[in-house]
Protein backbone atom coordinates (compact mmCIF):
# COMPACT_ATOMS: atom_id res chain seq x y z
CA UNK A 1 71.64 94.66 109.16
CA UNK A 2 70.89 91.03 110.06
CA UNK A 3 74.17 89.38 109.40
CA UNK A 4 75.57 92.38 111.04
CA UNK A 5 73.57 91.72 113.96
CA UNK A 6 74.64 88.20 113.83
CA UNK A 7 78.07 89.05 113.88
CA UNK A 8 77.80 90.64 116.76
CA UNK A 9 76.11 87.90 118.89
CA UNK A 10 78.81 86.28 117.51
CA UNK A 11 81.37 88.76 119.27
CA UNK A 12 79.47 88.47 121.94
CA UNK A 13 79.28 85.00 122.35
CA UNK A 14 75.56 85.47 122.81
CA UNK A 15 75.50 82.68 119.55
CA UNK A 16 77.27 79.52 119.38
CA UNK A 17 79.93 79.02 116.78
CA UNK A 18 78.28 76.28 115.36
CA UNK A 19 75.11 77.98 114.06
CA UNK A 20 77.54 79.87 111.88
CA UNK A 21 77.40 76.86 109.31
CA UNK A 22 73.35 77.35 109.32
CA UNK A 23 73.40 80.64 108.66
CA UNK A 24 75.75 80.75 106.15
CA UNK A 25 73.20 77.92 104.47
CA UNK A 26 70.44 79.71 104.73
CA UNK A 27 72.39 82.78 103.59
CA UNK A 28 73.04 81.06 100.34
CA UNK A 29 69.51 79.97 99.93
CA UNK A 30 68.03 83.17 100.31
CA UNK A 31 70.70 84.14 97.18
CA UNK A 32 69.51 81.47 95.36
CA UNK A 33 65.92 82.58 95.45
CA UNK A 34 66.74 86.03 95.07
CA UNK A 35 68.69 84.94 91.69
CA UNK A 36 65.53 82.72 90.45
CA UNK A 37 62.72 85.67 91.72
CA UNK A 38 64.47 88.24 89.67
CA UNK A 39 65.35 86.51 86.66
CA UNK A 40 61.90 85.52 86.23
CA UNK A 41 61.09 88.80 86.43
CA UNK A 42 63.22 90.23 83.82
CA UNK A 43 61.79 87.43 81.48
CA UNK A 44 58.58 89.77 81.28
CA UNK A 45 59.90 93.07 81.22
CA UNK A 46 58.55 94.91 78.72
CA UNK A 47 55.40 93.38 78.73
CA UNK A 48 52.26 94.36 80.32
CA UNK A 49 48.92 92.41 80.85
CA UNK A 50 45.27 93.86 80.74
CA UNK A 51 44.64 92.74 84.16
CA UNK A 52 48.23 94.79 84.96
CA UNK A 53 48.02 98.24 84.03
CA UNK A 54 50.66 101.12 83.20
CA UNK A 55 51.06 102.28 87.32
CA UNK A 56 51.22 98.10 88.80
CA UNK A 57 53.61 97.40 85.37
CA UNK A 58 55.66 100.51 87.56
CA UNK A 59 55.75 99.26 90.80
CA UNK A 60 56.57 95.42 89.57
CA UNK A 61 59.06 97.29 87.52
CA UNK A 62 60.76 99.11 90.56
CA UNK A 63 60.33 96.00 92.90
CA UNK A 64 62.44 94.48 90.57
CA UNK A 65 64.87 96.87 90.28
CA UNK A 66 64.81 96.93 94.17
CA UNK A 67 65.30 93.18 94.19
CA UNK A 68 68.08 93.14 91.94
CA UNK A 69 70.12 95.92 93.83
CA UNK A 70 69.45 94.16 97.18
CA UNK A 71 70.99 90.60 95.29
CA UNK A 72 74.13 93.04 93.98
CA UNK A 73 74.65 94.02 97.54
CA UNK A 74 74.31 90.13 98.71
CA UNK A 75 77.25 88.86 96.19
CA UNK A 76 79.39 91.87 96.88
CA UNK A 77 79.48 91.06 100.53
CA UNK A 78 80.13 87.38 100.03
């Protein structure tokens, strides 16, 4: 929704051409992250901690999952 918002102002010339080349940067660095965030995530997968518990070991579980569907969806639209 962003970068198709983006686009637009782009279209629109609401945005100057050369802010493209930031975006794109900070388009890549948010990939990068993503990459790192989930990764260390699936490290610990199976595991649970005391502290943790069976219904937060879900929802880290599904935020996870979440995360690495949203990073699919970033490198199939690069």
């Amino acid at each position: 929704m962003i970068i198709g918002l983006v686009g637009l102002g782009f279209e629109t010339r609401n945005l100057k051409n050369s802010k493209f080349s930031t975006l794109v940067f900070f388009l890549f660095l948010s990939l990068l992250f993503d990459l790192f965030w989930v990764l260390g995530n699936l490290i610990d997968w199976g595991e649970t901690t005391p502290l943790e518990g069976k219904k937060t070991n879900n929802i880290r579980k599904f935020s996870t999952f979440v995360s690495l569907l949203v990073l699919f969806l970033k490198v199939s639209h690069f």
